[in-house]
Protein backbone atom coordinates (compact mmCIF):
# COMPACT_ATOMS: atom_id res chain seq x y z
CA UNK A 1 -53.56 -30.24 -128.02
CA UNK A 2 -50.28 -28.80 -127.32
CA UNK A 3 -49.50 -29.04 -122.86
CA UNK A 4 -48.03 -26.31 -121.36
CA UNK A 5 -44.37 -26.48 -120.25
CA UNK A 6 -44.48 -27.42 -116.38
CA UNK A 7 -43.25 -24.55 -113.72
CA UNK A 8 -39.50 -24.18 -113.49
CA UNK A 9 -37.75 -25.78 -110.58
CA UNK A 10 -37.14 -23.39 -107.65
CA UNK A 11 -33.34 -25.06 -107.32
CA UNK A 12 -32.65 -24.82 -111.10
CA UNK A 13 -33.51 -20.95 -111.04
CA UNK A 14 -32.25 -19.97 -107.72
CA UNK A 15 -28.78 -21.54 -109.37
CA UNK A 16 -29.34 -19.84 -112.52
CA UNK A 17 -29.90 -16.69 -111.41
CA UNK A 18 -26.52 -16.75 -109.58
CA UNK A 19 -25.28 -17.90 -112.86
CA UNK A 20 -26.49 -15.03 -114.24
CA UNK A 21 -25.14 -12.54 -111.88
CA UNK A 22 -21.60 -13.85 -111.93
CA UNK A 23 -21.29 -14.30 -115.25
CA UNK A 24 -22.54 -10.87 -115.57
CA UNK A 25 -20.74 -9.23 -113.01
CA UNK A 26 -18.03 -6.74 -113.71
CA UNK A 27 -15.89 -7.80 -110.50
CA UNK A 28 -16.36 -10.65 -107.97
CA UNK A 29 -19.67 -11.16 -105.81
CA UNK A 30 -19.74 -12.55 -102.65
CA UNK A 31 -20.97 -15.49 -101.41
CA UNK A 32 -23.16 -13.50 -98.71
CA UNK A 33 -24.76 -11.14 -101.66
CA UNK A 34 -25.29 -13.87 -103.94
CA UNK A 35 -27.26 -16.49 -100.63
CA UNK A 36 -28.99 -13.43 -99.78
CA UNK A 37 -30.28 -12.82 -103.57
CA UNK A 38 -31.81 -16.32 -103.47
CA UNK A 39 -33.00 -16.42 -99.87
CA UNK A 40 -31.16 -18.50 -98.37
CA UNK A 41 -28.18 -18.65 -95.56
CA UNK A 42 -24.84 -19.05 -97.99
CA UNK A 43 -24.39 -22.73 -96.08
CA UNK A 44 -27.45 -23.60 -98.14
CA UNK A 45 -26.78 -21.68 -101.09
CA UNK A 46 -23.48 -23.10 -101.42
CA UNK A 47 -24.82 -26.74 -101.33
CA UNK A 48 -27.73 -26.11 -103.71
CA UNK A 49 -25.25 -24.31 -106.13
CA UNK A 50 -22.73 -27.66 -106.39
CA UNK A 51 -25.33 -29.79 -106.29
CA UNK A 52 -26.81 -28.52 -109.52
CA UNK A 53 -23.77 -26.93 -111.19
CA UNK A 54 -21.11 -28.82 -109.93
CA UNK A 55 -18.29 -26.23 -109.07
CA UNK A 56 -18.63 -23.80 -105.99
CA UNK A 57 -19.77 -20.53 -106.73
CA UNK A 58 -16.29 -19.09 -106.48
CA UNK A 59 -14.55 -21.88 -108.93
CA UNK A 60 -16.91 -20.83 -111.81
CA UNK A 61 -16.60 -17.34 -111.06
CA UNK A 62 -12.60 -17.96 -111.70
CA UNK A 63 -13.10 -20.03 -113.99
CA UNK A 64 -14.69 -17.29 -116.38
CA UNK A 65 -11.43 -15.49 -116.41
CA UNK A 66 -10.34 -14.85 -119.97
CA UNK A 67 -6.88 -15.69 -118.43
CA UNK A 68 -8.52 -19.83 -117.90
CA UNK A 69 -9.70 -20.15 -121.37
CA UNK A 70 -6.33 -18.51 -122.64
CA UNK A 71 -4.42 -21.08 -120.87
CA UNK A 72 -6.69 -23.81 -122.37
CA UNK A 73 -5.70 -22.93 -125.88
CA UNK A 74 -2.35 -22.56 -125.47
CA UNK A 75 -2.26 -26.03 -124.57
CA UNK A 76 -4.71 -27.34 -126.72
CA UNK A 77 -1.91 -28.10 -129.30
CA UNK A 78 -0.24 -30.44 -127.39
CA UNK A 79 -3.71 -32.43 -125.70
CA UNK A 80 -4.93 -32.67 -129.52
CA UNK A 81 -1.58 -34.43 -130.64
CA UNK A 82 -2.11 -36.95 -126.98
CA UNK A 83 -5.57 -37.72 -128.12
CA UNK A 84 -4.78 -38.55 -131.58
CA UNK A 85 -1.50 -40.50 -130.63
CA UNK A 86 -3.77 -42.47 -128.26
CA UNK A 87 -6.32 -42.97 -130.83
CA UNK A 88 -8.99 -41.27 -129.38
CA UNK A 89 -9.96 -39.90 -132.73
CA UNK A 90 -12.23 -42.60 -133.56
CA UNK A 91 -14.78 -44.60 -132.32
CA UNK A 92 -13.60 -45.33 -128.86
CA UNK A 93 -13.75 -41.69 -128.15
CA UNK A 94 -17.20 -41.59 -128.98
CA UNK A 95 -18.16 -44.86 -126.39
CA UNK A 96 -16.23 -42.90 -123.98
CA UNK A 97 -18.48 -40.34 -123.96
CA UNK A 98 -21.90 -42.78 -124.52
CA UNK A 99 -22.49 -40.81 -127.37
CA UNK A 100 -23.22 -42.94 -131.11
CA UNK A 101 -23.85 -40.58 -134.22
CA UNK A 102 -25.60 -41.63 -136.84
CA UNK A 103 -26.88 -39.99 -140.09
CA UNK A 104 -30.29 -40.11 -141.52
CA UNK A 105 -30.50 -42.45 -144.86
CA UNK A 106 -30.64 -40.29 -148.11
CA UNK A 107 -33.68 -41.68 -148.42
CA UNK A 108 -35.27 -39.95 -145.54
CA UNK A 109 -33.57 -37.23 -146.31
CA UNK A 110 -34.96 -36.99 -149.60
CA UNK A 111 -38.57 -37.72 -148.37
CA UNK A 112 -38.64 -35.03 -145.83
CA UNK A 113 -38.35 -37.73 -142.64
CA UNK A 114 -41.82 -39.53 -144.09
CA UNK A 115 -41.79 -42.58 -141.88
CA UNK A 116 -39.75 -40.90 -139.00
CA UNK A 117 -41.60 -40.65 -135.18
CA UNK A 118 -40.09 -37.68 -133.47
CA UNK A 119 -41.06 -36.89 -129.49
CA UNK A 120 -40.16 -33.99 -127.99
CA UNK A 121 -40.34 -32.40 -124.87
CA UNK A 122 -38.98 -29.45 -122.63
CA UNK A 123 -36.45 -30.08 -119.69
CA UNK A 124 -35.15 -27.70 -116.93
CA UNK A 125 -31.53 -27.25 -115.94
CA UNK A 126 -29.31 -24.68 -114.86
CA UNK A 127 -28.63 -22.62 -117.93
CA UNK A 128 -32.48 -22.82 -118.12
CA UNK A 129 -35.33 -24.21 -119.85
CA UNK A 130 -33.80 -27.09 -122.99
CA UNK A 131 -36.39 -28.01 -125.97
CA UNK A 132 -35.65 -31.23 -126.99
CA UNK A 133 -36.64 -33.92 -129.84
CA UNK A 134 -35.60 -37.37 -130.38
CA UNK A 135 -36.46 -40.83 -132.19
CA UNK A 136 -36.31 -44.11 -131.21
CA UNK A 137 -32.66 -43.56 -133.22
CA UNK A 138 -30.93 -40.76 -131.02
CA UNK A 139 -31.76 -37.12 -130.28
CA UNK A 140 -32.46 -34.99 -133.51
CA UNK A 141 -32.51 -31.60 -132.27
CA UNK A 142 -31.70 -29.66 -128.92
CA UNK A 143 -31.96 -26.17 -128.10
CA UNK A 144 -31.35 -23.49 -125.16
CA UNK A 145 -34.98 -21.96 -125.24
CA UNK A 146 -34.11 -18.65 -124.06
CA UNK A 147 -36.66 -16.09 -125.13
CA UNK A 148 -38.00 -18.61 -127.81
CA UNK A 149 -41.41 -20.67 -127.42
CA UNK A 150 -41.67 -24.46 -127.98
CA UNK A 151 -44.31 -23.57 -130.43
CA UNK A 152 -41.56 -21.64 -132.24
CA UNK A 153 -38.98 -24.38 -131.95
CA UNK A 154 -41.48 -26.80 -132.70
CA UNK A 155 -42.27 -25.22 -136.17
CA UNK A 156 -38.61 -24.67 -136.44
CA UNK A 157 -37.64 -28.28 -136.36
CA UNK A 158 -40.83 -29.33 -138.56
CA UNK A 159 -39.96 -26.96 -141.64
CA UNK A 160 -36.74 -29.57 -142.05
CA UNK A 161 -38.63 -32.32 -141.80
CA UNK A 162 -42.14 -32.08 -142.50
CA UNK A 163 -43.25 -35.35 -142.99
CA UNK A 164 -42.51 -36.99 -139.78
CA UNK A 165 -44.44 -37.41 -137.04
CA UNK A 166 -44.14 -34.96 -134.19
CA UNK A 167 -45.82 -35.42 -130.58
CA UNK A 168 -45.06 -34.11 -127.70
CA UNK A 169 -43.68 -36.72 -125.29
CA UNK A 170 -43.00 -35.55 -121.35
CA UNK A 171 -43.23 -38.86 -119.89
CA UNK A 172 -41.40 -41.26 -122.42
CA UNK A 173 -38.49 -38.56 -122.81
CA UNK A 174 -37.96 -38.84 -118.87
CA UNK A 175 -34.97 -41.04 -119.10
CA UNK A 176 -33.30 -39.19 -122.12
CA UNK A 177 -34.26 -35.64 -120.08
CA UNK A 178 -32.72 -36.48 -116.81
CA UNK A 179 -30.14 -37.74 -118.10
CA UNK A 180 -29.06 -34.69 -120.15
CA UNK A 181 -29.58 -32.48 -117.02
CA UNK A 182 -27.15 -34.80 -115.04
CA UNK A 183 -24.47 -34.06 -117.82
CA UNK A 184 -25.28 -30.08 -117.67
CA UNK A 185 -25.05 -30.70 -114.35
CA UNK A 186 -21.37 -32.01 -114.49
CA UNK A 187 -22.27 -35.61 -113.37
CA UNK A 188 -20.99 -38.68 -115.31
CA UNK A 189 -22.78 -40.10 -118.03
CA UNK A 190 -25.27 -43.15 -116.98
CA UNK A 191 -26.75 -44.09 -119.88
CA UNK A 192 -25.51 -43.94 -123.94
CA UNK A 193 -27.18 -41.24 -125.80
CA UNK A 194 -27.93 -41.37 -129.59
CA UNK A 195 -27.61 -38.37 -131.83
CA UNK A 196 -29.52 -38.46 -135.29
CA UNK A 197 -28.22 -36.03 -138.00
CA UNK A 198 -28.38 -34.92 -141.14
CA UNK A 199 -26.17 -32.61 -143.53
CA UNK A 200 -22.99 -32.00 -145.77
CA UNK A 201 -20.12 -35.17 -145.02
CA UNK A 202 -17.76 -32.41 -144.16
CA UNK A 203 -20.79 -31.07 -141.77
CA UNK A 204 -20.79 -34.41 -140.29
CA UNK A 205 -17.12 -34.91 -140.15
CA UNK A 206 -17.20 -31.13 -138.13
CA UNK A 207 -19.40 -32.05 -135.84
CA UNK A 208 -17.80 -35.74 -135.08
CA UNK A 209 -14.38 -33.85 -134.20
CA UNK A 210 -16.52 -31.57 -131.76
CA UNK A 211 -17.29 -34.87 -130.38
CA UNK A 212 -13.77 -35.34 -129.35
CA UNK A 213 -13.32 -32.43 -127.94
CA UNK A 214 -12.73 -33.18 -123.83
CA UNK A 215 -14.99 -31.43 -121.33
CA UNK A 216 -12.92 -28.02 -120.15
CA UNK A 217 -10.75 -28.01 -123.34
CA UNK A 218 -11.32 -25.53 -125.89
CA UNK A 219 -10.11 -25.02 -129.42
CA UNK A 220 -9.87 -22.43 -131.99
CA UNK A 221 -11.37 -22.58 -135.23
CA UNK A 222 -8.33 -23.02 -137.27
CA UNK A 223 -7.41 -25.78 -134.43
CA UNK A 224 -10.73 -27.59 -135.04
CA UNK A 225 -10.51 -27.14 -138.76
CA UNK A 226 -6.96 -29.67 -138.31
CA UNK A 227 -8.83 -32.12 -135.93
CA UNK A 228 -11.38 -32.54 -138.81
CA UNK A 229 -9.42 -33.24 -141.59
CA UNK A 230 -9.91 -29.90 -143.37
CA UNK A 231 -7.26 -27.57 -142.56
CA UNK A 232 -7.69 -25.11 -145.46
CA UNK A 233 -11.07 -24.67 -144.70
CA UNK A 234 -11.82 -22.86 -141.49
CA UNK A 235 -14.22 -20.78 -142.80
CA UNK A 236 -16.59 -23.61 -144.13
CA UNK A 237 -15.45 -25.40 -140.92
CA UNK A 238 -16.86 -22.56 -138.64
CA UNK A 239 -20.04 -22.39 -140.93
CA UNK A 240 -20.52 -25.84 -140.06
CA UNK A 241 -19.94 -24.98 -135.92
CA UNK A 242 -23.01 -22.46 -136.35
CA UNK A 243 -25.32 -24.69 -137.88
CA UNK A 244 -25.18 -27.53 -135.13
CA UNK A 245 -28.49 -28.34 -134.10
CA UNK A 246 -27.62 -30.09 -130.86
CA UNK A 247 -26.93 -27.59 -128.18
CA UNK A 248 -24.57 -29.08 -125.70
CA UNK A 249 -24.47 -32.98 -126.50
CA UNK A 250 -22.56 -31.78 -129.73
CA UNK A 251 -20.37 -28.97 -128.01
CA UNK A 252 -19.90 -26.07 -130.02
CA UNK A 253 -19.65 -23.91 -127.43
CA UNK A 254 -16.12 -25.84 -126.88
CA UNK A 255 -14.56 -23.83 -129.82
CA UNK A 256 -13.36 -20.02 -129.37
CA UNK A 257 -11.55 -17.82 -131.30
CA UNK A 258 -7.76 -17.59 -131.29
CA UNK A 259 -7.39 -14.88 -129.10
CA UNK A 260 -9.25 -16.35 -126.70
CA UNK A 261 -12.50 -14.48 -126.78
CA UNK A 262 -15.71 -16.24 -126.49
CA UNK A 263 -17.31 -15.27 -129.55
CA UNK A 264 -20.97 -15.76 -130.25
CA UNK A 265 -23.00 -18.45 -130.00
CA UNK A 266 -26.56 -19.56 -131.92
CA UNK A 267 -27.83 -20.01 -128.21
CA UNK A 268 -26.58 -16.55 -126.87
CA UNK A 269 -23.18 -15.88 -125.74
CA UNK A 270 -24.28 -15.64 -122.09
CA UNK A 271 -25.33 -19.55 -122.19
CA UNK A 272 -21.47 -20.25 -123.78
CA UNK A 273 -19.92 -18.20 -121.29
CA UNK A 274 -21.68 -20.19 -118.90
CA UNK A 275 -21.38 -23.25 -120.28
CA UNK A 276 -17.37 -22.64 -120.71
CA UNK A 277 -17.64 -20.88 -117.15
CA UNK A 278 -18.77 -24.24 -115.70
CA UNK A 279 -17.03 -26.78 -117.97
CA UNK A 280 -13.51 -24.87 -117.43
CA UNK A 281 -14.05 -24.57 -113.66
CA UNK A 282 -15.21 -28.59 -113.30
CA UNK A 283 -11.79 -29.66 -114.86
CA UNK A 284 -10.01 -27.54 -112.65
CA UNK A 285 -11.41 -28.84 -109.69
């Protein structure tokens, strides 16, 4: 029998529902309106909203500037040509991080994942609730929720592989959960984290440059196209940004278009303003 999610975390929503408002906000709120939204004095706001985002209220609120991102791509140019000089392109960028990829076997491909053991479970964080579902091999899918049920997400997930085994997993996922929500959280990584995935080589070879992508950098398409060997083909190369299906770990949201605009995102575009909001205001920091 399928458990119920358990209740959101009063500090992750007060701290996303400040999210919310800034990054909905048509001008600046102040730190006094935005304590006395989540009941608290804006000492204690303040603390609880670094404490799970990261930034100060005020840096992500800056950060969300079109102006930040703008300035991100115009040097994006010269951090990609650093990165690859340094040889960053490769593995060592990847153990950097403490993310491996790895692909599933044709084989399992072919047989629908017969053989595979997938857990999944549901985490809370800041940009709110995460569906996630992993194998002893490295995290197969992750997802924003949103309006979506884990029912829905579930059956989702199961229509690509529907021979595996899927059980919901709160307790041996604990490890892998918390330490996702410390990375959305802008702490350093702790512990490696596999990702297990499946499509097209030039799918793959998209989603390993997204890999290399640093935290508070973004790129354009055409940019990210270069960085994964397939210049001439944005278009397939943005096809291949939509169909990630690791929210976050594999950061999509990283990529914009070239005149700086967000752009949409399969998780909403409020989550990758936020995401970029938070990610942009961290490196600034």
């Amino acid at each position: 029998m399928m458990q119920q999610a358990t209740a959101p975390d009063p500090r992750f929503e007060r701290v996303r529902r400040a999210i919310q408002q800034l990054a909905a906000a048509p001008e600046a709120l102040s730190l006094q309106a935005l304590a006395d939204a989540a009941g608290l004095s804006p000492f204690h706001f303040q603390r609880s909203f670094v404490s799970m985002a990261g930034v100060t209220p005020k840096e992500f609120a800056q950060a969300l500037a079109l102006a930040r991102a703008k300035q991100s791509l115009l040097r994006a140019d010269s951090v990609l040509e650093a990165a690859l000089a340094a040889g960053l392109s490769g593995p060592s960028r990847l153990h950097d991080l403490f993310l491996s990829l790895e692909g599933l076997t044709p084989g399992e491909f072919k047989q629908a994942g017969r053989g595979l053991d997938v857990q999944w479970t549901v985490l809370d964080s800041v940009l709110g609730p995460v569906w996630l579902a992993s194998t002893a091999r490295g995290v197969l899918r992750m997802a924003f929720m949103r309006q979506a049920s884990s029912a829905a997400l579930l059956d989702e997930a199961r229509a690509l592989l529907p021979e595996a085994r899927w059980h919901e997993a709160a307790r041996p996922l604990r490890p892998l959960a918390t330490e996702v929500q410390r990375r959305l959280a802008g702490l350093k990584p702790q512990h490696p984290i596999g990702l297990l995935l499946s499509g097209t080589p030039l799918r793959l070879k998209v989603w390993e440059a997204l890999l290399r992508i640093p935290e508070g950098q973004v790129l354009s398409y055409t940019q990210l196209a270069r960085l994964a060997g397939a210049p001439q083909a944005v278009r397939a190369v943005a096809s291949c940004v939509a169909a990630n299906p690791i929210a976050y770990l594999i950061p999509c949201h990283r990529v914009i278009r070239a005149n700086a605009d967000f752009g949409e995102y399969r998780w909403g575009p409020e989550t990758k303003r936020a995401l970029l909001g938070l990610e942009l205001a961290r490196s600034a920091s």
